[in-house]
Protein backbone atom coordinates (compact mmCIF):
# COMPACT_ATOMS: atom_id res chain seq x y z
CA UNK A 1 85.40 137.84 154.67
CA UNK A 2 84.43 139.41 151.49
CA UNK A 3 85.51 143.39 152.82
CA UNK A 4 88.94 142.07 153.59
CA UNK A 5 89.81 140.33 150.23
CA UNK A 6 87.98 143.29 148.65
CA UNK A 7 90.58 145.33 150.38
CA UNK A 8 93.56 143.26 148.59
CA UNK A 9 92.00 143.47 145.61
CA UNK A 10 91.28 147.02 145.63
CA UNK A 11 94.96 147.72 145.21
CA UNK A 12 96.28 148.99 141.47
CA UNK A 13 96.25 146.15 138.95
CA UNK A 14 95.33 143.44 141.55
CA UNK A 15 91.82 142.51 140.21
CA UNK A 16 93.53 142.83 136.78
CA UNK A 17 95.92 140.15 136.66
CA UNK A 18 94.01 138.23 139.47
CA UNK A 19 91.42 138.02 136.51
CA UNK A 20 93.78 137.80 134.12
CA UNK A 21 95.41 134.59 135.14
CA UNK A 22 92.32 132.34 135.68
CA UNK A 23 92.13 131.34 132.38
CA UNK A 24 95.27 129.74 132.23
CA UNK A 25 95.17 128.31 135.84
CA UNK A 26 91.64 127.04 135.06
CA UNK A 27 93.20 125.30 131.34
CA UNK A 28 96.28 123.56 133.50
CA UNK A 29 94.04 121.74 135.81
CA UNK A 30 91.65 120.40 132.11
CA UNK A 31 95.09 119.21 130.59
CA UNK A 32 96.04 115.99 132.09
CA UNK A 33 92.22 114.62 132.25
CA UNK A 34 91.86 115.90 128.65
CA UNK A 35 94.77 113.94 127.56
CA UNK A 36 93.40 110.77 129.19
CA UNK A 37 90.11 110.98 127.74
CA UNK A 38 91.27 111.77 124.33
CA UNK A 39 93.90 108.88 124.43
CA UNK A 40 91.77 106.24 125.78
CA UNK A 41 88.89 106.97 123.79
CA UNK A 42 91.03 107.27 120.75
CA UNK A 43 93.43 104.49 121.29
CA UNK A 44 91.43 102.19 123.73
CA UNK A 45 94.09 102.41 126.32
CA UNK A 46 94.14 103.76 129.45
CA UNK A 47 97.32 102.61 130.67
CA UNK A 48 99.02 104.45 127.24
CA UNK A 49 97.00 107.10 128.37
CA UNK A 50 97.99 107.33 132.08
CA UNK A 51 102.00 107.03 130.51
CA UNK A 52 101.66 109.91 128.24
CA UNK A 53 100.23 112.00 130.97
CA UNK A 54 103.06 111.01 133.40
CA UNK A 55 105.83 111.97 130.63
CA UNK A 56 103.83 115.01 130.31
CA UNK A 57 103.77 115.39 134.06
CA UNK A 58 107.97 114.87 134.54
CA UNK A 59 108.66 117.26 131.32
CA UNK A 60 106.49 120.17 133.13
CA UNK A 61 108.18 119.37 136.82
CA UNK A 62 111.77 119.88 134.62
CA UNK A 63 111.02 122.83 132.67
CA UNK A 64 109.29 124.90 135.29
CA UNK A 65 112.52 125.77 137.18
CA UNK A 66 113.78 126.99 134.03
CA UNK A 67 111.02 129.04 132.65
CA UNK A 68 111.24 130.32 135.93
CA UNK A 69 114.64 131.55 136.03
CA UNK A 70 114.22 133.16 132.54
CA UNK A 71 111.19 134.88 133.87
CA UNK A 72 113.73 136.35 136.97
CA UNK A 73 116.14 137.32 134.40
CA UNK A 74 114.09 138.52 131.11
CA UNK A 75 111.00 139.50 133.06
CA UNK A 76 107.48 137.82 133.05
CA UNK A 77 106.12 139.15 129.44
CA UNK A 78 109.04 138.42 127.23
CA UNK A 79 109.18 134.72 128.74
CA UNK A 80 105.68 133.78 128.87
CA UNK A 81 104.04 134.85 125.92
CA UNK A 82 106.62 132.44 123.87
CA UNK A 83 106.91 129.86 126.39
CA UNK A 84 103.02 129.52 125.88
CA UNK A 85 102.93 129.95 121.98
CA UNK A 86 105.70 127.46 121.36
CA UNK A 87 103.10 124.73 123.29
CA UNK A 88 100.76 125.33 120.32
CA UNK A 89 102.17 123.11 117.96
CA UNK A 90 103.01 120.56 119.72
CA UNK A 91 99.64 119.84 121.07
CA UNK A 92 98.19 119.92 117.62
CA UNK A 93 100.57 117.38 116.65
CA UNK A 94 99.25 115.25 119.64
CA UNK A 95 95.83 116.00 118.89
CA UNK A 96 96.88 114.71 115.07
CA UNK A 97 98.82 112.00 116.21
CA UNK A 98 95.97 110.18 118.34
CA UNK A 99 93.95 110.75 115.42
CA UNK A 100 95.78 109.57 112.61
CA UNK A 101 96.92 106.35 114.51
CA UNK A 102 100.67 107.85 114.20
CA UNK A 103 103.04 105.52 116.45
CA UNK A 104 102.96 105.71 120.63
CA UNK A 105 105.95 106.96 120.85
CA UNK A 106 105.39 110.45 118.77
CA UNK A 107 102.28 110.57 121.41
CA UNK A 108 105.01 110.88 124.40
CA UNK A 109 106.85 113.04 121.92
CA UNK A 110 103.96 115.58 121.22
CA UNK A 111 103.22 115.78 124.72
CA UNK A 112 106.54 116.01 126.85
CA UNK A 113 107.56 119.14 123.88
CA UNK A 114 103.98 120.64 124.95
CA UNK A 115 104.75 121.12 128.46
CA UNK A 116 106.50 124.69 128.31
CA UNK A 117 103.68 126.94 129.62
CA UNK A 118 104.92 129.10 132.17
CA UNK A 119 104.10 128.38 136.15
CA UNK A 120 101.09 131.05 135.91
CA UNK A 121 100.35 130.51 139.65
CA UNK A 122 103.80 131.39 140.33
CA UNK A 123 104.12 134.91 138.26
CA UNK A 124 100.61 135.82 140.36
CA UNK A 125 102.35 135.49 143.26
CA UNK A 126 105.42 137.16 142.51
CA UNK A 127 103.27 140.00 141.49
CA UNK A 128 101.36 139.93 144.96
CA UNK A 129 104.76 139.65 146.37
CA UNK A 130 105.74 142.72 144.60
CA UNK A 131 102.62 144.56 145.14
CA UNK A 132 103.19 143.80 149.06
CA UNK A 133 106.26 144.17 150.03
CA UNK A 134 106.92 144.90 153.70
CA UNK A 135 102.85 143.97 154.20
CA UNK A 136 103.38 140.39 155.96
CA UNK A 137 99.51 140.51 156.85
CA UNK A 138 98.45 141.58 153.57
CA UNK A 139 101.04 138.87 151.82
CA UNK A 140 99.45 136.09 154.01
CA UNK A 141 95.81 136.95 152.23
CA UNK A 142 97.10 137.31 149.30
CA UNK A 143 98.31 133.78 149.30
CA UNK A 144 95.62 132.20 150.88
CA UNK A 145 93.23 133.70 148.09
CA UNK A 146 95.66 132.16 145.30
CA UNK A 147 95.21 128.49 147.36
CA UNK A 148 91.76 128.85 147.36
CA UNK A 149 91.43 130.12 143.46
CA UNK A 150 93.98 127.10 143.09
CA UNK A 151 91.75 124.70 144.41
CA UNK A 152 88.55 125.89 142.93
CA UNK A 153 89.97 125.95 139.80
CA UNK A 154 91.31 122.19 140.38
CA UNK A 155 87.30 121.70 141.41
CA UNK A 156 86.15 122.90 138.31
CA UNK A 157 88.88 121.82 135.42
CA UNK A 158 88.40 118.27 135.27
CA UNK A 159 84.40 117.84 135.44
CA UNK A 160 84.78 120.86 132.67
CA UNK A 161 87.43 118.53 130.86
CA UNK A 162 85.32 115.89 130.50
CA UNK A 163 81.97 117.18 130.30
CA UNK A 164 83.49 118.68 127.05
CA UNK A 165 85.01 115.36 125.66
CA UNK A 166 82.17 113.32 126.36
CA UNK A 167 79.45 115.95 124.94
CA UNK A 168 81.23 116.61 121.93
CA UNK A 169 84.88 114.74 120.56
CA UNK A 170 87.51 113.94 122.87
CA UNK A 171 89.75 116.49 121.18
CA UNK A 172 87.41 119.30 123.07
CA UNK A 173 88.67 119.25 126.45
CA UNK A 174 92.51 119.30 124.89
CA UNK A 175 91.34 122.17 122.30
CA UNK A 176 89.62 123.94 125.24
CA UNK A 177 92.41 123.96 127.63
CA UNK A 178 94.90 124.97 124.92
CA UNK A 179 93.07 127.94 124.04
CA UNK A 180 92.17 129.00 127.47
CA UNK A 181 96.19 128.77 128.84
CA UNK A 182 97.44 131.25 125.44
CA UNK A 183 94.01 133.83 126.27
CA UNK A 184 95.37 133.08 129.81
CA UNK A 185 98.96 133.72 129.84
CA UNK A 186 98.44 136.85 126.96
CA UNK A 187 95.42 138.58 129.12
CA UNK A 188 98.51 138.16 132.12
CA UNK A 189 101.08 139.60 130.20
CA UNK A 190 99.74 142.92 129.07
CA UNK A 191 99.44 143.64 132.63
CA UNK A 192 102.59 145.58 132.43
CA UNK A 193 102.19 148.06 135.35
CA UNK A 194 101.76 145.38 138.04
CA UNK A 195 105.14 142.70 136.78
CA UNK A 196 107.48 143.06 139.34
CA UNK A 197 111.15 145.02 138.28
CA UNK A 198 113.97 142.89 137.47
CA UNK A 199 115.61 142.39 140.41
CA UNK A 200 119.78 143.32 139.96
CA UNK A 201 122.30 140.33 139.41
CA UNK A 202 123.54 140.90 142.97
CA UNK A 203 120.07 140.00 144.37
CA UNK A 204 121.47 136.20 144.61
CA UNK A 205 120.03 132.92 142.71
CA UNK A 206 117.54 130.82 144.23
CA UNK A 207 119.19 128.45 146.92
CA UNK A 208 121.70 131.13 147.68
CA UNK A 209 122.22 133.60 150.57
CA UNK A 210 120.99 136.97 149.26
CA UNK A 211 118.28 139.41 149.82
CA UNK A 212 114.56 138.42 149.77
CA UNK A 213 111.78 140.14 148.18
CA UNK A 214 110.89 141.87 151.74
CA UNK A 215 114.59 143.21 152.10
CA UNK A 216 115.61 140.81 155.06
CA UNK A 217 118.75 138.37 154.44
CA UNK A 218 117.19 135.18 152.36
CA UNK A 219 117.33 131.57 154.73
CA UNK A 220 119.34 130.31 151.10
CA UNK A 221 120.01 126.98 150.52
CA UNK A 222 119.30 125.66 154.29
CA UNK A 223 115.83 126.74 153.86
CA UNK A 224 115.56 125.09 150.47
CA UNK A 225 116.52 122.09 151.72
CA UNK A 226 113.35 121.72 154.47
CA UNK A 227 110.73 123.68 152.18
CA UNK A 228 110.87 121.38 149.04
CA UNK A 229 111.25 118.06 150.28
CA UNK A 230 108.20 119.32 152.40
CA UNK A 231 106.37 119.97 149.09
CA UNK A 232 107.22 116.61 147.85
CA UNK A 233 105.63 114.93 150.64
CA UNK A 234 102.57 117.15 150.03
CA UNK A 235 102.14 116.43 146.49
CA UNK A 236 102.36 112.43 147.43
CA UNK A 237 99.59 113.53 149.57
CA UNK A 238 97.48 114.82 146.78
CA UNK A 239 98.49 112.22 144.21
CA UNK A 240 97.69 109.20 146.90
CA UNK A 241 94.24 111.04 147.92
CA UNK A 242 92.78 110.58 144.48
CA UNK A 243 94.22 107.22 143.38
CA UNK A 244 92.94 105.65 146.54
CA UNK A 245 89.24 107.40 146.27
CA UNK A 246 88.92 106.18 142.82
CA UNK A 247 89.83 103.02 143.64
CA UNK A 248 87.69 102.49 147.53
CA UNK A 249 84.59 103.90 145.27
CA UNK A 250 84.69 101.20 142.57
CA UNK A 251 85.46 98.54 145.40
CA UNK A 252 82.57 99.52 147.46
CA UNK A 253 79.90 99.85 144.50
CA UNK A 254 79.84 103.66 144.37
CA UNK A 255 82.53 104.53 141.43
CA UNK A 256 80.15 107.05 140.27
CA UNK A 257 81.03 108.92 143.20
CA UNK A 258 84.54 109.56 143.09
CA UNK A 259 84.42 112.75 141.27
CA UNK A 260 82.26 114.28 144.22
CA UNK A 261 84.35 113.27 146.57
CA UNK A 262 87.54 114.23 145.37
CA UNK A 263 85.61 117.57 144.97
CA UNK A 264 85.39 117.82 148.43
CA UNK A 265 88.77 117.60 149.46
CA UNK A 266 89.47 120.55 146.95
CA UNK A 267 86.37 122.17 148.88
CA UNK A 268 87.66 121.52 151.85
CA UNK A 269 91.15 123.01 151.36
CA UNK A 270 89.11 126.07 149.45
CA UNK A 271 87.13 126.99 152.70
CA UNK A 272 90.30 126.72 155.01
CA UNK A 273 92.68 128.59 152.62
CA UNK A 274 89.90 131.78 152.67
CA UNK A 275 89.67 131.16 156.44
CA UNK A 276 92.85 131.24 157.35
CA UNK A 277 93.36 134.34 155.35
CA UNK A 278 91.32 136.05 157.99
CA UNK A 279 93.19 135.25 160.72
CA UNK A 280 95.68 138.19 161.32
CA UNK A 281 99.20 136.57 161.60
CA UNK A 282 100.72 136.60 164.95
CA UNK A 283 103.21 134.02 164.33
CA UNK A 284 106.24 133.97 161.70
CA UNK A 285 105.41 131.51 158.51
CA UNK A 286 107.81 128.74 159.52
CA UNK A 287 105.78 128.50 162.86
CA UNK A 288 102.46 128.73 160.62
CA UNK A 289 103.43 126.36 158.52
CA UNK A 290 104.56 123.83 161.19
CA UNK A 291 101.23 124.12 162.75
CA UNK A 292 99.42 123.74 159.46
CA UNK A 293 101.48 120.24 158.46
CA UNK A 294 100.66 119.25 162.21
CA UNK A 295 96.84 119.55 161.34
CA UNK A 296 97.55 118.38 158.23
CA UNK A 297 99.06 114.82 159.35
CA UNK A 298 96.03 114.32 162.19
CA UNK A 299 93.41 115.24 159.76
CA UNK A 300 94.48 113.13 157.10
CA UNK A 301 94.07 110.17 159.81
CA UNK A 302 90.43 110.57 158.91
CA UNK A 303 89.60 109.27 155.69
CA UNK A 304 92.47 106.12 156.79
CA UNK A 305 89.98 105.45 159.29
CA UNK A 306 86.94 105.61 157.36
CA UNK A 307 88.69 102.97 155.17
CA UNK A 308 89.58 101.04 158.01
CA UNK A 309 86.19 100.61 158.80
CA UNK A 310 84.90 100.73 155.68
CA UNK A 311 82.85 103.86 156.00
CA UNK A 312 79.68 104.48 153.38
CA UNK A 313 79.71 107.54 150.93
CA UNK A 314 78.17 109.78 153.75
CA UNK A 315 81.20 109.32 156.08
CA UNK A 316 83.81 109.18 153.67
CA UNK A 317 82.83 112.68 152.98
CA UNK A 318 82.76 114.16 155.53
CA UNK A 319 86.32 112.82 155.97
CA UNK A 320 87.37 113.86 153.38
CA UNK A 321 86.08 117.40 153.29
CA UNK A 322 88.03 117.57 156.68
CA UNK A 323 91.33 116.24 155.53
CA UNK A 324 91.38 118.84 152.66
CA UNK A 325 90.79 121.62 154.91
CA UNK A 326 94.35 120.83 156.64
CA UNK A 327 96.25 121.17 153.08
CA UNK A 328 95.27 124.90 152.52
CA UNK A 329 97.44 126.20 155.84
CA UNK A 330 100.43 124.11 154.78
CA UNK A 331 100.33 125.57 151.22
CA UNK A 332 99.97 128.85 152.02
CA UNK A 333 102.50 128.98 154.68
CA UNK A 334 104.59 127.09 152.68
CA UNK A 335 104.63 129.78 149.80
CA UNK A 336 105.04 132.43 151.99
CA UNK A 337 108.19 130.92 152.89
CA UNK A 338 109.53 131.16 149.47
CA UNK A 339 108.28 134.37 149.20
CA UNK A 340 109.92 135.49 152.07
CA UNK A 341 113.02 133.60 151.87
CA UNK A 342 114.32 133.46 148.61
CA UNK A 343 116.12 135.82 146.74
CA UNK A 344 114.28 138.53 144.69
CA UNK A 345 116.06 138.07 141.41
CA UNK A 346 115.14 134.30 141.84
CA UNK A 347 111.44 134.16 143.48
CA UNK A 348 110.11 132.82 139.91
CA UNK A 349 112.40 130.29 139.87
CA UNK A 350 112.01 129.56 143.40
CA UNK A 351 108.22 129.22 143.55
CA UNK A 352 108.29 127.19 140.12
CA UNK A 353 110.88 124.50 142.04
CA UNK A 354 107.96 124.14 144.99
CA UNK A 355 105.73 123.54 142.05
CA UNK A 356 107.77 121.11 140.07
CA UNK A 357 108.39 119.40 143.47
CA UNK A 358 104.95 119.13 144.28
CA UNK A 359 104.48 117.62 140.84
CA UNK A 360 106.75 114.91 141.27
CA UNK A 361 105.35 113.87 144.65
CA UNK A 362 101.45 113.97 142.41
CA UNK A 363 103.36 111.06 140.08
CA UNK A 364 105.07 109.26 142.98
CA UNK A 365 101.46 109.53 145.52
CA UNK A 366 99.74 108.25 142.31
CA UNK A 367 102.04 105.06 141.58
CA UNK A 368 102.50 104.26 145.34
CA UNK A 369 98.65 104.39 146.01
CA UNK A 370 97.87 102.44 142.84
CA UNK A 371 100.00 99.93 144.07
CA UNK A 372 98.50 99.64 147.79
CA UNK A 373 95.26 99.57 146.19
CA UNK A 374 95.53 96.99 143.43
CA UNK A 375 97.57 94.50 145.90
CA UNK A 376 95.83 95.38 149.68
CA UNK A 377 92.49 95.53 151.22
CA UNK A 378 89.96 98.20 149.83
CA UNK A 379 90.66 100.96 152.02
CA UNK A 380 93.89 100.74 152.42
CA UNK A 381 95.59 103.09 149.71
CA UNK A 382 94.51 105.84 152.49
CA UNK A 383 97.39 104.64 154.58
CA UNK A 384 99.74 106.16 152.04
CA UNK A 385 98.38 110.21 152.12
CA UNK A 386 98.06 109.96 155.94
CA UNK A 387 102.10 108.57 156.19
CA UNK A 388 103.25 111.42 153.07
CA UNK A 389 101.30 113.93 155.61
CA UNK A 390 103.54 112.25 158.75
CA UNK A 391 106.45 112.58 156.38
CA UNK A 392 105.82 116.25 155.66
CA UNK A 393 105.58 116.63 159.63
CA UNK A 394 108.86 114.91 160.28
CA UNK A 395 110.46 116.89 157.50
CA UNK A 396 109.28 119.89 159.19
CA UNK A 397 109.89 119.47 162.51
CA UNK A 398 113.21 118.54 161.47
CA UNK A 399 114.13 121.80 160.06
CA UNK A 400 111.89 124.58 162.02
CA UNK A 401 114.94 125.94 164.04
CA UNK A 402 116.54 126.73 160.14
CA UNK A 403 113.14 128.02 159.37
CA UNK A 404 113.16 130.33 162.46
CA UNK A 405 115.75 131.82 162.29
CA UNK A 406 115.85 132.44 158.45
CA UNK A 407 111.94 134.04 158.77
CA UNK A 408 111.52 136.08 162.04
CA UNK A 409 107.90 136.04 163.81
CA UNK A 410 106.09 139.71 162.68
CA UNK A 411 106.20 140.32 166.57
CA UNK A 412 110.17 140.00 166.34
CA UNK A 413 110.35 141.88 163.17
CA UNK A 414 108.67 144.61 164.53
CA UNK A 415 111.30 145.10 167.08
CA UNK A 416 114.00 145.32 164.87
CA UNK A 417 112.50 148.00 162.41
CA UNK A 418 112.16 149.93 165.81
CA UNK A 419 115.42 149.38 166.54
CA UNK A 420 117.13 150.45 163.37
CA UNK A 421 116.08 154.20 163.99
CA UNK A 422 117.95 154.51 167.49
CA UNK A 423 120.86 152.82 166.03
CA UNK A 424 120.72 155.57 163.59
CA UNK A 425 120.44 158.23 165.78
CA UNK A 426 123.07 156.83 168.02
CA UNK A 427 125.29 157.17 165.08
């Protein structure tokens, strides 16, 4: 495992920005818990707390398409490092607000104006993207070592986040995070020789037919249409997952627990994304990924069983360490996708529209498993990520044929590079 994601990294500049970036990536997933600690703590309100994080959470999904399109057109340095600098003051002004006992409504304010830090994960990619092109093989480990620093990173931010708050103030995690994203996003920046060349205005916009970032025809709008509504259903997934674990763990006696176990599923979906990086690609991405949403909507039928039953700690693990294994595949077909797919001159955008889509589905899974929890049987809120798995599916299934045809399998691929150079000599 290790000699073939040395091999990736080996390349000019890839340690570099891989490096680089984990900073920030590491900063985004302290910034919501910070904000909740600090808030509640401060204010004695979690349920002002959970709203300001929400706002927070729609003003990111909003603004990450457009970051993302200036980072297509200007290029990634001359977008990010302002993007990120410009969040500086108004997270100081949150951080002052809470404090000073300033009004709610500057506290939604502060925050939603805060959420302009570029989609780090996203310029990564585009730079792997870049660094590959025409390598399907070595794009498909590339992206399943971003999932899995994704998801370890997602391990480690919160327990960081509030280890922080509760040793020291509850301004620390915030503070920490902030600094950590600008170091993060700065460190990325000066990485000149590996951010990928604008691409020309005729390369297309994202959702249009063009050329993708491996020189085929882009799938365009059609393809759009399946792959985000797809990562909608995902992020209910993820939002529904934790809601619902909180909630069974308090209702069975074992809230202390909930942090491990929603560790797990992160676990689990680190182990599978490294995995599955191994595995030499011998199907096209849209095939991948309908295979990895496929696992993803049986294995998710676990942990709605062990709430059925109402399974102990020990099984509810297990479960759940399972069920996350089956998100890694979907994500990093899913990307690939985009990657593949979408325009050149728009893959920032592109990738940062998954993103915000994902984010939205985080809010909705949230709400929607709150709900099932506070008003059904203990147990039950695990309905809701095993149907927004079956949704994904559906959504899927539904589109593959666009899929196909807009992302050939490498085996069909093959025979068309072979067949360009009779063609030529024909001529």
């Amino acid at each position: 495992m290790s000699a073939s994601y040395r091999r990736i990294l080996a390349l000019p500049g890839a340690l570099a920005f891989t490096l680089a970036a984990l900073p920030a990536r590491l900063a985004m997933s302290m910034s919501g818990v910070s904000t909740v600690v600090l808030i509640a703590e401060r204010r004695g309100s979690y349920a002002l707390a959970g709203a300001v994080s929400a706002a927070g959470l729609v003003s990111l999904a909003v603004l990450l398409p457009l970051l993302g399109r200036l980072v297509d057109r200007y290029g990634q340095a001359r977008v990010a490092v302002p993007s990120v600098l410009a969040a500086v003051v108004p997270t100081a002004g949150l951080l002052l607000c809470v404090r000073s006992g300033a009004p709610d409504w500057t506290l939604f304010l502060c925050w939603a104006a805060s959420s302009t830090a570029p989609n780090v994960g996203g310029m990564v990619r585009a730079r792997w993207a870049h660094l590959l092109r025409g390598d399907e093989a070595g794009r498909h480990l590339a992206n399943s070592l971003e999932q899995a620093l994704d998801e370890l990173c997602f391990m480690l931010g919160p327990v960081l986040a509030v280890l922080l708050c509760r040793a020291f103030t509850p301004e620390t995690g915030l503070l920490t995070a902030g600094v950590l994203c600008t170091a993060g996003v700065l460190l990325l920046a000066v990485q000149r020789g590996t951010e990928p060349p604008l691409a020309p205005a005729s390369a297309g916009t994202a959702g249009e037919e063009g050329t993708s970032g491996a020189g085929r025809p882009a799938g365009g709008r059609g393809s759009l249409r399946v792959l985000l509504p797809m990562f909608l259903a995902t992020g209910v997934v993820f939002g529904s997952m934790e809601v619902t674990t909180i909630a069974y763990t308090d209702a069975t006696g074992h809230g202390s627990l909930a942090g491990l176990l929603l560790g797990l599923v992160a676990a689990g979906s680190c182990v599978s994304g490294l995995v599955s990086g191994l595995l030499r690609p011998r199907r096209g991405p849209a095939a991948r990924l309908l295979g990895g949403v496929a696992a993803m909507a049986g294995l998710m039928l676990l942990p709605a069983a062990a709430g059925f039953f109402g399974a102990g700690p020990a099984v509810l693990a297990a479960a759940l360490f399972l069920a996350g294994s089956g998100t890694a595949p979907t994500m990093v077909s899913g990307m690939t996708l985009v990657q593949q797919l979408v325009p050149a001159g728009r893959l920032n955008e592109a990738m940062a529209a998954a993103v915000s889509a994902i984010l939205v589905g985080i809010s909705a899974g949230s709400a929607i498993g709150g709900a099932v929890a506070q008003r059904l049987p203990a147990g039950s809120g695990y309905l809701v990520p095993a149907a927004a798995a079956a949704t994904a599916l559906l959504i899927v299934a539904a589109g593959a044929r666009r899929l196909r045809a807009a992302a050939p399998s490498p085996a069909e691929h093959r025979a068309t590079d072979r067949a360009v150079p009779a063609a030529a000599c024909a001529d």
